[in-house]
C-alpha atoms as a PDB file:
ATOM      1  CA  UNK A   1       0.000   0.000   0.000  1.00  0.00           C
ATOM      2  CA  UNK A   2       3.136   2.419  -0.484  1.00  0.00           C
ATOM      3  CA  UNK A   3       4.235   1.779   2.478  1.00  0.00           C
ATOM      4  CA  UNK A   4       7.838   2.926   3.339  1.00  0.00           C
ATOM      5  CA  UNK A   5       9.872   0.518   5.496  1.00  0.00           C
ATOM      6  CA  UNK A   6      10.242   2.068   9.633  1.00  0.00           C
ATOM      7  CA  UNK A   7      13.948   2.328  10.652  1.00  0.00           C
ATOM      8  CA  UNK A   8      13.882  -0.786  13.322  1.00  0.00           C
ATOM      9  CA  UNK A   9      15.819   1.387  15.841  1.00  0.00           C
ATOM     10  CA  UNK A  10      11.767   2.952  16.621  1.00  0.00           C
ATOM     11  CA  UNK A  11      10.333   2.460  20.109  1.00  0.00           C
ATOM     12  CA  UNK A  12       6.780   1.540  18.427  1.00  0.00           C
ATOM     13  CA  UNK A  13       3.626   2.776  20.378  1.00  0.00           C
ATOM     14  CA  UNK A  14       1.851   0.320  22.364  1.00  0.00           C
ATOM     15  CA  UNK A  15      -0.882   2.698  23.910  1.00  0.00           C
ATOM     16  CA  UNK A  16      -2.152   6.623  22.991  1.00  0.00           C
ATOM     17  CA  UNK A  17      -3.531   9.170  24.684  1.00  0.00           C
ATOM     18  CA  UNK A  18      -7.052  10.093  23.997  1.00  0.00           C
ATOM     19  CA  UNK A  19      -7.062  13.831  25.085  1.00  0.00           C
ATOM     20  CA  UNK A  20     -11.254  14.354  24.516  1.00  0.00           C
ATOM     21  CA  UNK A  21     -11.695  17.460  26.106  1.00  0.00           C
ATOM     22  CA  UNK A  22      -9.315  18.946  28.563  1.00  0.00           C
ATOM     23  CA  UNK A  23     -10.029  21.410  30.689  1.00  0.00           C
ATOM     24  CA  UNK A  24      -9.333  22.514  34.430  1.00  0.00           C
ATOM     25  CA  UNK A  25     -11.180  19.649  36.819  1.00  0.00           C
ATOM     26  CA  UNK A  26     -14.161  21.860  37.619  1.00  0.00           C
ATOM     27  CA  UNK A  27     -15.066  21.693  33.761  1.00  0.00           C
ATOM     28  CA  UNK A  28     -14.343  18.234  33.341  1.00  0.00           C
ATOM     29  CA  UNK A  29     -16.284  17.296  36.732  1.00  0.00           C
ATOM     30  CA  UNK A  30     -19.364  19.276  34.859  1.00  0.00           C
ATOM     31  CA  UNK A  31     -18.480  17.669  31.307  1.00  0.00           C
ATOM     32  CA  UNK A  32     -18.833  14.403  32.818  1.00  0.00           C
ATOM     33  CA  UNK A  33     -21.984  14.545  34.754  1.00  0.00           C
ATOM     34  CA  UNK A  34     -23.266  16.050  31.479  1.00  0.00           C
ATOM     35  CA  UNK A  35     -22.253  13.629  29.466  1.00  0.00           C
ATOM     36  CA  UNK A  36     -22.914  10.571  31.902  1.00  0.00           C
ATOM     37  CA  UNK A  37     -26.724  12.564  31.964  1.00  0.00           C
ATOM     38  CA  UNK A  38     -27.166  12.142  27.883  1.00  0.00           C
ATOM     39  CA  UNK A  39     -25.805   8.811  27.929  1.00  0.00           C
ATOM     40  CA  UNK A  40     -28.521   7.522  30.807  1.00  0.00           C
ATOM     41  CA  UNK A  41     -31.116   9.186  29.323  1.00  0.00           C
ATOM     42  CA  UNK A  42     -30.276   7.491  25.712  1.00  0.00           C
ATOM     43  CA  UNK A  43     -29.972   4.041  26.791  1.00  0.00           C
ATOM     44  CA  UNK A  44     -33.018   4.867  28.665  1.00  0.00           C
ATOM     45  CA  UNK A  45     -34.997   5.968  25.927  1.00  0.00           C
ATOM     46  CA  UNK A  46     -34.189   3.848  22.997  1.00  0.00           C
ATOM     47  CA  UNK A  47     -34.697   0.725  25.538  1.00  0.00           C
ATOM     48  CA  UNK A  48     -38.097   1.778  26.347  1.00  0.00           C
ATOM     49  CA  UNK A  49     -38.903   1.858  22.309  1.00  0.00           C
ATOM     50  CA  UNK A  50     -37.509  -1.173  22.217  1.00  0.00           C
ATOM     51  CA  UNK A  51     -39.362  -2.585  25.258  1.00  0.00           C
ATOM     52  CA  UNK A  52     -43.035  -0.692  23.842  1.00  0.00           C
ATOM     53  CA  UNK A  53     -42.515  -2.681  20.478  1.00  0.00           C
ATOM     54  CA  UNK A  54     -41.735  -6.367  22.061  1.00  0.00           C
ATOM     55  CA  UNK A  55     -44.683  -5.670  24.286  1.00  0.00           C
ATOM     56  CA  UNK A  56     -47.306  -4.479  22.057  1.00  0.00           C
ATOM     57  CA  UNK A  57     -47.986  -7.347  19.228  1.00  0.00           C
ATOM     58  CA  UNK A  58     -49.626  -4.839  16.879  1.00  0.00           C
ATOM     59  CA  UNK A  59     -46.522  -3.421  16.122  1.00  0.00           C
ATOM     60  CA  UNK A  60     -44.662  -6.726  15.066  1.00  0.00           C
ATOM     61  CA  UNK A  61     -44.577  -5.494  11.499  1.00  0.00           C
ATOM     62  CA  UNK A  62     -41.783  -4.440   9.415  1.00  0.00           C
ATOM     63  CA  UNK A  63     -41.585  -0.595  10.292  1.00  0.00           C
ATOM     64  CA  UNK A  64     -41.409  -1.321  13.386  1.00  0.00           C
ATOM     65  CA  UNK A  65     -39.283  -4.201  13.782  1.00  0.00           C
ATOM     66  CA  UNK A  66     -37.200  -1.692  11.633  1.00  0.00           C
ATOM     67  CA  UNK A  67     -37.359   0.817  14.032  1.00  0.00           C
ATOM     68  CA  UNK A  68     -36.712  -1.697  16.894  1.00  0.00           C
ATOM     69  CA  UNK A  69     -33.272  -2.314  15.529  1.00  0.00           C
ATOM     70  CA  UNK A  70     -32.391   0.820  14.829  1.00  0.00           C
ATOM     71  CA  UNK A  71     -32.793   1.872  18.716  1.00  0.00           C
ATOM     72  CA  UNK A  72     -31.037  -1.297  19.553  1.00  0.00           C
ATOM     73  CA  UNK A  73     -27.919  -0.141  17.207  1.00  0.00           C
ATOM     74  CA  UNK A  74     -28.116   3.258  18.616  1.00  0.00           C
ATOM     75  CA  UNK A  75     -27.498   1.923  22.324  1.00  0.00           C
ATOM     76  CA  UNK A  76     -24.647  -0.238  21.110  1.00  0.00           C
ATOM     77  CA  UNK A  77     -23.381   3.028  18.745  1.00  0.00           C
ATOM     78  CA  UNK A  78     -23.320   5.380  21.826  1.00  0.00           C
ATOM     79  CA  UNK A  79     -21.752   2.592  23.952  1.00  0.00           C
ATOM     80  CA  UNK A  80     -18.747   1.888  21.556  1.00  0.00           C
ATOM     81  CA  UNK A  81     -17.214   5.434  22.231  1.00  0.00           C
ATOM     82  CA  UNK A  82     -18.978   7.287  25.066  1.00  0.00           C
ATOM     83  CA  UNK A  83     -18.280   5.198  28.096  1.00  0.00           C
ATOM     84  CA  UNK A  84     -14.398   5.764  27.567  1.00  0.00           C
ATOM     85  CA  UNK A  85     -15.112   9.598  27.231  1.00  0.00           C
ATOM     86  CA  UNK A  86     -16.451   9.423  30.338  1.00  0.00           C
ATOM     87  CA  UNK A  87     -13.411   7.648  31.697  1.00  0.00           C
ATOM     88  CA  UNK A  88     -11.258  10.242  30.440  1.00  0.00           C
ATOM     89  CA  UNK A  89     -12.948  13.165  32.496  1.00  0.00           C
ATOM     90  CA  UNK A  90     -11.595  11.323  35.341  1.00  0.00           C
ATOM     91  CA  UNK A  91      -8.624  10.108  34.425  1.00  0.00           C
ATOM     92  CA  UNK A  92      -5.359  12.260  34.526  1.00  0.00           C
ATOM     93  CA  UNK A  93      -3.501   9.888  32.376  1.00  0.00           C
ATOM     94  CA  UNK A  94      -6.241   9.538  29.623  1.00  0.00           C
ATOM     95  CA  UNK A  95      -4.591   6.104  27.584  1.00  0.00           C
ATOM     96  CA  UNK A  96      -6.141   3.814  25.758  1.00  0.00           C
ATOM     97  CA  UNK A  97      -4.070   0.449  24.819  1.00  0.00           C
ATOM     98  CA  UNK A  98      -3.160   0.090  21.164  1.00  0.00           C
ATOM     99  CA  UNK A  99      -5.579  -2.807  20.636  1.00  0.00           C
ATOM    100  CA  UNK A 100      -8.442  -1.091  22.765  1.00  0.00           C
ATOM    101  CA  UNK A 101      -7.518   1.960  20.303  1.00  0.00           C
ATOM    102  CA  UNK A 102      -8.760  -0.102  16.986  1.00  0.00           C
ATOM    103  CA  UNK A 103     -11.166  -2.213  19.062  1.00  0.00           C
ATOM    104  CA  UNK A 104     -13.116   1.346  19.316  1.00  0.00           C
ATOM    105  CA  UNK A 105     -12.011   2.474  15.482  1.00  0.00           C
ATOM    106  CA  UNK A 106     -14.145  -0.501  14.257  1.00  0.00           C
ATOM    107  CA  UNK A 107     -17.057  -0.680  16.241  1.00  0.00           C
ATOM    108  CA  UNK A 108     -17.791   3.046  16.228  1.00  0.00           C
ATOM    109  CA  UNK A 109     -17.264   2.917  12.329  1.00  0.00           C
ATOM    110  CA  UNK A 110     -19.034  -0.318  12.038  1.00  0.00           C
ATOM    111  CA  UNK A 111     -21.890   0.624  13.955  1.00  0.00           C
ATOM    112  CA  UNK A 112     -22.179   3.782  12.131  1.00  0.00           C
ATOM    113  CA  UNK A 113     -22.425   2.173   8.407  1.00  0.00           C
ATOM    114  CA  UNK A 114     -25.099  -0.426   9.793  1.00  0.00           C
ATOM    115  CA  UNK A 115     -26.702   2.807  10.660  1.00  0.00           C
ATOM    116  CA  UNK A 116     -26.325   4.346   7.209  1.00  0.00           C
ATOM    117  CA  UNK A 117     -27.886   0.916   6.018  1.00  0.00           C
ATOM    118  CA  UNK A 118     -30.606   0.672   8.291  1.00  0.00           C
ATOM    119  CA  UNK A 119     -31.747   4.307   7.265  1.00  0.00           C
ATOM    120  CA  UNK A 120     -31.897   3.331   3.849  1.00  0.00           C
ATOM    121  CA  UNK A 121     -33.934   0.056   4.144  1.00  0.00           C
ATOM    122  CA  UNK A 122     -36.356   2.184   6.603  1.00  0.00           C
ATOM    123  CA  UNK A 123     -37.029   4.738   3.389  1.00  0.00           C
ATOM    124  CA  UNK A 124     -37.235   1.948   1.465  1.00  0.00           C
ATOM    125  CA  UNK A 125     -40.079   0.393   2.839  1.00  0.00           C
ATOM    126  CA  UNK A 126     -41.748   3.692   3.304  1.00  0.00           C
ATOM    127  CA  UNK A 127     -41.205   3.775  -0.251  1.00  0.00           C
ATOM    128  CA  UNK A 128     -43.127   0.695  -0.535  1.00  0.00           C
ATOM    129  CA  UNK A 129     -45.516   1.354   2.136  1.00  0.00           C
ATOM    130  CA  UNK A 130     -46.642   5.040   0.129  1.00  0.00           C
ATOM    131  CA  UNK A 131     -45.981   4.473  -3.449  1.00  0.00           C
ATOM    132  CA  UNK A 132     -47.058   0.707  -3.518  1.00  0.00           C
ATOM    133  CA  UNK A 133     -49.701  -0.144  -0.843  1.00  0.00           C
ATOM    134  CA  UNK A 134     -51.454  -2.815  -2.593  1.00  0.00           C
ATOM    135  CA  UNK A 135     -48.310  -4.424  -3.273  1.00  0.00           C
ATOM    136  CA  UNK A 136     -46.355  -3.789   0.231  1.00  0.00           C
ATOM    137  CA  UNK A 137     -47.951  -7.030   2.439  1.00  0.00           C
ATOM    138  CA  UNK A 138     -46.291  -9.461  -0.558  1.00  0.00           C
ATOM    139  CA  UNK A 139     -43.203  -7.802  -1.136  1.00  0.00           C
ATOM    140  CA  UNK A 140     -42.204  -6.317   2.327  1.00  0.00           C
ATOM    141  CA  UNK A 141     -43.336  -9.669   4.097  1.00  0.00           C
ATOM    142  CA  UNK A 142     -41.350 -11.025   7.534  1.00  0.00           C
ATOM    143  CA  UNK A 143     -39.153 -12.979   5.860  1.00  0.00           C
ATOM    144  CA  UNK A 144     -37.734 -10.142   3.706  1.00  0.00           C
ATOM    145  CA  UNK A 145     -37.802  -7.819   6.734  1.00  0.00           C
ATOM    146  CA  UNK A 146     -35.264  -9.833   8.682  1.00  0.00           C
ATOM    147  CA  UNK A 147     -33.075 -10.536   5.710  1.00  0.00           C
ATOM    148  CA  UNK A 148     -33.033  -6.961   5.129  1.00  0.00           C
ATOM    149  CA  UNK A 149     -32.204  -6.322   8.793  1.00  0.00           C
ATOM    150  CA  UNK A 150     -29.300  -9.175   9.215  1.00  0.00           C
ATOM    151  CA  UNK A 151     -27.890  -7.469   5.381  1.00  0.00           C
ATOM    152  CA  UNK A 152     -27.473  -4.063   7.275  1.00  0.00           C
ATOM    153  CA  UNK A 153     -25.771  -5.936  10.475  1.00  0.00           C
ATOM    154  CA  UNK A 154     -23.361  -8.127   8.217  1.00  0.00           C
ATOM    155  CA  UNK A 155     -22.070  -5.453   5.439  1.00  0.00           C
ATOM    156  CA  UNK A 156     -21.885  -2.901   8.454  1.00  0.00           C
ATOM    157  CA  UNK A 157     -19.478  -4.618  10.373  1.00  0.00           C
ATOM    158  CA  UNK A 158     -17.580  -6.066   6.596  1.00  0.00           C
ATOM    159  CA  UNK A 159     -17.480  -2.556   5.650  1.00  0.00           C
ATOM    160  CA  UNK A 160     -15.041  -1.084   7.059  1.00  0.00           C
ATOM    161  CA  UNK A 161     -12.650  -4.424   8.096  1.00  0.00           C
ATOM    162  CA  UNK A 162      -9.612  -4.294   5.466  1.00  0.00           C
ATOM    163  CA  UNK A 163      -8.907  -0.718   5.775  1.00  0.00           C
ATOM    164  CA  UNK A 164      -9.184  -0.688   9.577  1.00  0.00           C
ATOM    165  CA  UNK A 165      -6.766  -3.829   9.457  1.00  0.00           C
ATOM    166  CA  UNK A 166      -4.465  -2.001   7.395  1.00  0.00           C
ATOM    167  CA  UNK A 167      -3.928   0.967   9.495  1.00  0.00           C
ATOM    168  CA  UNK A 168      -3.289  -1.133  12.703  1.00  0.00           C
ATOM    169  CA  UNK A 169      -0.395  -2.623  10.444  1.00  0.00           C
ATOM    170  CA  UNK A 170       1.294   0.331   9.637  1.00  0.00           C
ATOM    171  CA  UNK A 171       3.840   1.622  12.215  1.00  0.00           C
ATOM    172  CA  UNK A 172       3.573   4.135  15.164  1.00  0.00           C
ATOM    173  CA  UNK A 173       6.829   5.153  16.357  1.00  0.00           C
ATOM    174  CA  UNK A 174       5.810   8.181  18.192  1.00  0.00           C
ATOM    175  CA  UNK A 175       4.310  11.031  19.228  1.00  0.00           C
ATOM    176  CA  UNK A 176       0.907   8.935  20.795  1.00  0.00           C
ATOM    177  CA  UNK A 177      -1.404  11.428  21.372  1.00  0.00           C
ATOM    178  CA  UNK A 178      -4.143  11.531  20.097  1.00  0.00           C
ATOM    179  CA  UNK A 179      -6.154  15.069  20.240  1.00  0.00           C
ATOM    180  CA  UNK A 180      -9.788  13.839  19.244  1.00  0.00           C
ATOM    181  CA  UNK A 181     -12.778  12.478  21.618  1.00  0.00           C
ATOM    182  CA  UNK A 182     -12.357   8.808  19.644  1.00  0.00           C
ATOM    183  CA  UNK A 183      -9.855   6.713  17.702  1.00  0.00           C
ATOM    184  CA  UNK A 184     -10.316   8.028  14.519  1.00  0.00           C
ATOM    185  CA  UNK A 185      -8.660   7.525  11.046  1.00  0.00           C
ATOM    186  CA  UNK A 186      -7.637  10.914  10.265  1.00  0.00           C
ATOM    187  CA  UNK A 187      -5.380  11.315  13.772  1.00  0.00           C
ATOM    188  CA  UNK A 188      -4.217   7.916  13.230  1.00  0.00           C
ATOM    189  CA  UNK A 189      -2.387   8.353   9.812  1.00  0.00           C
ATOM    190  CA  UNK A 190      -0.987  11.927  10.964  1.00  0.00           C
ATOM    191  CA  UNK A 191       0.607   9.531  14.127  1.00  0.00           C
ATOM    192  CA  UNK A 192       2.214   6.825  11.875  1.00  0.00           C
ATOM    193  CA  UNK A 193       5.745   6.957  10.932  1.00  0.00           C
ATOM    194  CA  UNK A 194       5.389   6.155   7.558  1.00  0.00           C
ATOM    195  CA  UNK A 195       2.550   7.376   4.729  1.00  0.00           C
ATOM    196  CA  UNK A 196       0.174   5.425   3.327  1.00  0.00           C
ATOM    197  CA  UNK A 197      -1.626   7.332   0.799  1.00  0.00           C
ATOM    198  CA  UNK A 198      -3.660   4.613  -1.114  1.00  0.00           C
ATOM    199  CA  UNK A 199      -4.823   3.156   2.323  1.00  0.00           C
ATOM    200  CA  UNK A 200      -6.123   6.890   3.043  1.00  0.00           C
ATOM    201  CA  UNK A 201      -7.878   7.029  -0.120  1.00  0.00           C
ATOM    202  CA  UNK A 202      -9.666   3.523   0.447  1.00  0.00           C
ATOM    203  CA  UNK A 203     -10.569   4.481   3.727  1.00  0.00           C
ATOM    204  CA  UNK A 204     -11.855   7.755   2.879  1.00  0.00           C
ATOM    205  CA  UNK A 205     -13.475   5.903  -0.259  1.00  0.00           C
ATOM    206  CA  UNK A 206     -15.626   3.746   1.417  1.00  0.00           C
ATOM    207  CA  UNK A 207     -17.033   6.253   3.661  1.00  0.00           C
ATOM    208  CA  UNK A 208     -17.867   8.627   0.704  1.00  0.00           C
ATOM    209  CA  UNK A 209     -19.462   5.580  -0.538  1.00  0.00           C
ATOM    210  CA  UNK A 210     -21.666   4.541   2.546  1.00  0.00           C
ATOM    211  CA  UNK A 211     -22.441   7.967   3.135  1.00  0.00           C
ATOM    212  CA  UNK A 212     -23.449   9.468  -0.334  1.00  0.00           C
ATOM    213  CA  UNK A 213     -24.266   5.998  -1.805  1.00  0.00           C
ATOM    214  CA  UNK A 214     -27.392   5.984   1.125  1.00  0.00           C
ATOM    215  CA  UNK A 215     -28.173   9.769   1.137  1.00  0.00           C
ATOM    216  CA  UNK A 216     -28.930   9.671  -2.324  1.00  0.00           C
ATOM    217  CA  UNK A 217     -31.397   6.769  -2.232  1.00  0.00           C
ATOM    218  CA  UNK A 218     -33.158   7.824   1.031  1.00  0.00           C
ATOM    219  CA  UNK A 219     -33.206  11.338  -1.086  1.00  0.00           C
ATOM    220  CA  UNK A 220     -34.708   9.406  -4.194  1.00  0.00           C
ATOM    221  CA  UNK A 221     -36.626   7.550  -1.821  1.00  0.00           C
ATOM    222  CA  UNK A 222     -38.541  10.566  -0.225  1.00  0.00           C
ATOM    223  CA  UNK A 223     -38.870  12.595  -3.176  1.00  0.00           C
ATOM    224  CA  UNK A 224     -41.380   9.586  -4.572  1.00  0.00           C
ATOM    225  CA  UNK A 225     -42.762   9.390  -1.359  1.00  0.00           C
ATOM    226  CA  UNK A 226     -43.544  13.251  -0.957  1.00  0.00           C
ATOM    227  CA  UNK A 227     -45.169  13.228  -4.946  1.00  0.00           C
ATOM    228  CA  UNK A 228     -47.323  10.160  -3.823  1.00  0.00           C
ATOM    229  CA  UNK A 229     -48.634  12.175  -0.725  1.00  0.00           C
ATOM    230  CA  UNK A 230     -49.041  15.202  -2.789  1.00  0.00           C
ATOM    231  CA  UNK A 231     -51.338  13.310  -5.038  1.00  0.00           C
ATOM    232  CA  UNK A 232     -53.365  11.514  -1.811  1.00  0.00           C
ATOM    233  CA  UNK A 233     -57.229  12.326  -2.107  1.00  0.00           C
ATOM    234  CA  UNK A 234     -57.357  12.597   1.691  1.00  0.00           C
ATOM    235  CA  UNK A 235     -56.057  14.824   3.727  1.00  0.00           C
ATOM    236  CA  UNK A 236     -56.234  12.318   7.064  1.00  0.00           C
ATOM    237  CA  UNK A 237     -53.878  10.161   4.928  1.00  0.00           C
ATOM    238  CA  UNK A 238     -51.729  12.511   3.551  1.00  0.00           C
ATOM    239  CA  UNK A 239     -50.939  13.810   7.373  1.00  0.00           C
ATOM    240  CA  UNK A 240     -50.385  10.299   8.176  1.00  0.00           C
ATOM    241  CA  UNK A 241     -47.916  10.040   6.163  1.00  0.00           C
ATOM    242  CA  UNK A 242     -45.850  13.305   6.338  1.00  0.00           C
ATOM    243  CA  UNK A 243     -46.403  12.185  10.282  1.00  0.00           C
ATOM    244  CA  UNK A 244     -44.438   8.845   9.438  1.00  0.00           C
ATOM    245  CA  UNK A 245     -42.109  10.060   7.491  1.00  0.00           C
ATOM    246  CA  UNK A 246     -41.228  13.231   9.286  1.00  0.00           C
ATOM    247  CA  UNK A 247     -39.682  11.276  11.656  1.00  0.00           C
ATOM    248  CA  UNK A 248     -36.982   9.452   9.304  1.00  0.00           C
ATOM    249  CA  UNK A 249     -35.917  12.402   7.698  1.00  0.00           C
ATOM    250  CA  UNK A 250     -35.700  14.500  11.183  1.00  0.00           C
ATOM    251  CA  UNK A 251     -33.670  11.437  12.125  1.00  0.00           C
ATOM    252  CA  UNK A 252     -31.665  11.316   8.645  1.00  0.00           C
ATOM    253  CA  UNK A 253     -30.743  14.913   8.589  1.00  0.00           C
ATOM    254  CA  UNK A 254     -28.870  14.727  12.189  1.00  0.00           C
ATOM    255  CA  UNK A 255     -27.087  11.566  11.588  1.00  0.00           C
ATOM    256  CA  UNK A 256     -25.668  12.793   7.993  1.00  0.00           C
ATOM    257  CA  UNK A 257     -25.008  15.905   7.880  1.00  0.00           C
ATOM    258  CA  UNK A 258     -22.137  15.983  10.383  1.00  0.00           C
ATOM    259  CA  UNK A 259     -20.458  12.731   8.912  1.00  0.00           C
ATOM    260  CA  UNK A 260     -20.398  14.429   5.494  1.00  0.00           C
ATOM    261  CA  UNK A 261     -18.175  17.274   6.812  1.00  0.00           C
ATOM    262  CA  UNK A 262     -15.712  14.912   8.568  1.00  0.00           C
ATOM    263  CA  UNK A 263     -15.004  11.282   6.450  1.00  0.00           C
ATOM    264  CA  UNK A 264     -15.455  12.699   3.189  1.00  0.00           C
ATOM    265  CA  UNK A 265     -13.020  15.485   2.644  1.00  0.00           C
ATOM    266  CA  UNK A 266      -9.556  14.634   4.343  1.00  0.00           C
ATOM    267  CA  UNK A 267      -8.551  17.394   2.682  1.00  0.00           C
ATOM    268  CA  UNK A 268      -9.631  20.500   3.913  1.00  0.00           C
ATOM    269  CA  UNK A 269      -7.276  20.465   7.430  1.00  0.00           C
ATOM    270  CA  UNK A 270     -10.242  20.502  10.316  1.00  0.00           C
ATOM    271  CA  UNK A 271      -9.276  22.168  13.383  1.00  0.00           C
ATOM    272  CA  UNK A 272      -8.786  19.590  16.686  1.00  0.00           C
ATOM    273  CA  UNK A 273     -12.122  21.405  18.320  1.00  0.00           C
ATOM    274  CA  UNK A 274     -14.361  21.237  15.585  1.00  0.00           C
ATOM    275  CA  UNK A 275     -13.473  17.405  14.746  1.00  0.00           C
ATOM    276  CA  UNK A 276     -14.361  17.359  18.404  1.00  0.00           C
ATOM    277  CA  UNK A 277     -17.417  18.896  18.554  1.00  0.00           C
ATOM    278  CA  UNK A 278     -18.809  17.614  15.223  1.00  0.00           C
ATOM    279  CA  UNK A 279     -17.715  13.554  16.345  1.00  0.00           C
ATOM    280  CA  UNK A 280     -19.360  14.514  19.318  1.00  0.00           C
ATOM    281  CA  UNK A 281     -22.856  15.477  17.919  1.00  0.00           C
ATOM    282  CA  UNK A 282     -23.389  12.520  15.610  1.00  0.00           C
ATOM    283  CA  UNK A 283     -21.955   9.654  18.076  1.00  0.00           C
ATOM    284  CA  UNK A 284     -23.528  10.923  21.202  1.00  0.00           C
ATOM    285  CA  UNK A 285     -26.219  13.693  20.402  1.00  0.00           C
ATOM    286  CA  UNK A 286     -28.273  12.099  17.415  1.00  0.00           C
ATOM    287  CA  UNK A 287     -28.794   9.037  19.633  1.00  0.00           C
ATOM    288  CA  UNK A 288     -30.010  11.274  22.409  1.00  0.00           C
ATOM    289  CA  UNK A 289     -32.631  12.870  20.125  1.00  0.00           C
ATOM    290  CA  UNK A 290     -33.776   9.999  18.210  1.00  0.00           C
ATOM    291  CA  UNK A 291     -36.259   8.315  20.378  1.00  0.00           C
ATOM    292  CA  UNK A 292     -37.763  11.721  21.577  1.00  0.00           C
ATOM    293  CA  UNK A 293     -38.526  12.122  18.083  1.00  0.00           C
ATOM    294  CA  UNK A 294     -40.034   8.954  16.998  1.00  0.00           C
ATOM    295  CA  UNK A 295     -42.128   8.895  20.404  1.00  0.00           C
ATOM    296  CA  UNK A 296     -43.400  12.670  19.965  1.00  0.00           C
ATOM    297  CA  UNK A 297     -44.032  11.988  16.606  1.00  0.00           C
ATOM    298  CA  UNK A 298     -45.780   8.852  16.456  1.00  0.00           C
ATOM    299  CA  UNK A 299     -49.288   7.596  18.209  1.00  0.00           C
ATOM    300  CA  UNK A 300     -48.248   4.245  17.650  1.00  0.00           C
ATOM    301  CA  UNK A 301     -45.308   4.169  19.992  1.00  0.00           C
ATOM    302  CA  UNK A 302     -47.109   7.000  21.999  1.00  0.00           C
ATOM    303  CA  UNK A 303     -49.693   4.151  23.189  1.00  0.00           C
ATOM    304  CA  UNK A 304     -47.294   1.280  23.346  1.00  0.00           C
ATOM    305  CA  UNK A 305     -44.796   3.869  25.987  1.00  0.00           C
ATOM    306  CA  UNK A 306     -48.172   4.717  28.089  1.00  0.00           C
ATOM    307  CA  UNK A 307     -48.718   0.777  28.464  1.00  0.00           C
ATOM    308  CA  UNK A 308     -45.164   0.061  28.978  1.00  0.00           C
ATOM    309  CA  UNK A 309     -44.976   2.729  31.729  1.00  0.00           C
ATOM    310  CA  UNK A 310     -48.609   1.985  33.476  1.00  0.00           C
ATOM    311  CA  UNK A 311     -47.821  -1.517  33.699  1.00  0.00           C
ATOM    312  CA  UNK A 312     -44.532  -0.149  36.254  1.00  0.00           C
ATOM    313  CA  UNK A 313     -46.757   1.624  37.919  1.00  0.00           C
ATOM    314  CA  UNK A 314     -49.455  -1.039  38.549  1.00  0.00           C
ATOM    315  CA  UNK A 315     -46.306  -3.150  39.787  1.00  0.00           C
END
């Protein structure tokens, strides 16, 4: 992979430091209860979605067995990365061991593509569910749902494996610190020794392609959808649907737009703090707001929450 060969007389790096955000202890002590806050509250709130659609059989159908995944990868998204932030607040010395380091690099990335995927299946069977109705119960039937849903999981966490195996091959010799809240690509090449310019251009490949490839059919997707409400003779109907739909694309525009900026142009030198800041929105804020807005949106999981919650309290 052009590759030069490291001068053996390195000291190669067995562990980095994860700087995150450092500040004097009074602003990490607030940081962390902050952050430990959002974190509760999202593992909170995407398990009781998950928890209103086992319990309520009506909703065993494909949206939302969809949408039952999706808040089951969002706890396992936010886990991969924020529980080691939180570490960090506390911690003085702030390392993360080499292998713990790429551990994090491919779940957080592999997480995040399964994510990408499991948008675009979820506009695809609105898709079907708006611009095909009479045809939806044969195509979209359980069978096809679960395939769908074990595609995402398997090409999500494929994805990203050769070019994350790659850059744990090439050599760090030193510096090993790392100034971002995660193990991410674009510190890790700056920290190797050596450059490896067509394993930067893979890497940064594939993301342009999991991230455009599945913004542009959830954007084809939507703009059939939107001309098949337009043309609805009702007007109960055609608020159903911007209702159902509303959701996804309140959902899609926070998880892309930030991703965009970051894994698709290398190029154009991001400071430390915005890298920071923008990581920091789509692996910890998008998962916070996500089940607020499905559950505020959506009578469905409205009534399935309420019965979830009253049968506590009866308890």
């Amino acid at each position: 992979m052009n590759i030069s060969e490291p001068d053996s007389s390195f000291a190669f790096v067995r562990e980095f430091i994860l700087l995150g955000f450092s500040y004097e202890w009074k602003i990490q002590s607030l940081l962390f209860s902050l952050f430990l806050t959002i974190y509760a509250l999202t593992i909170t709130g995407n398990g009781a979605i998950i928890c209103a659609l086992w319990c309520d059989q009506r909703l065993h159908i494909p949206m939302y067995i969809f949408l039952g995944n999706f808040s089951f990868l969002e706890i396992w998204y936010v886990s991969s990365t924020v529980p080691k932030m939180l570490v960090n607040f506390l911690s003085h010395k702030k390392t993360i061991s080499f292998v713990g380091c790429f551990l994090q690099f491919y779940f957080f990335f592999s997480l995040g593509t399964t994510e990408c995927l499991l948008l675009a299946v979820m506009a695809f069977d609105r898709y079907l569910a708006i611009c095909r109705p009479l045809h939806y119960p044969n195509i979209m039937t359980g069978h096809l749902c679960i395939k769908l849903v074990l595609i995402c999981w398997v090409c999500g966490f494929l994805w990203f494996m050769i070019p994350i195996v790659l850059i744990s091959q090439m050599p760090f010799c030193g510096p090993n610190i790392i100034d971002h809240v995660v193990c991410d690509p674009g510190p890790l090449f700056a920290l190797a020794c050596v450059s490896a310019p067509q394993t930067q251009l893979l890497c940064y490949s594939l993301s342009s392609i999991v991230i455009f490839g599945n913004f542009l059919f959830i954007l084809g997707s939507y703009t059939l959808v939107l001309t098949a409400v337009l043309h609805m003779p009702s007007a109960t109907g055609r608020q159903k649907a911007f209702s159902t739909c509303g959701s996804h694309l309140a959902v899609v525009s926070l998880f892309y737009g930030s991703p965009m900026v970051m894994y698709v142009s290398p190029g154009l030198g991001h400071s430390a703090g915005m890298q920071k800041v923008t990581t920091l929105f789509y692996a910890m804020v998008t998962p916070f707001f996500n089940p607020l807005i499905y559950s505020l949106r959506n009578k469905e999981i409205k009534t399935a929450l309420r019965k979830v919650l009253g049968s506590f309290n009866i308890m």
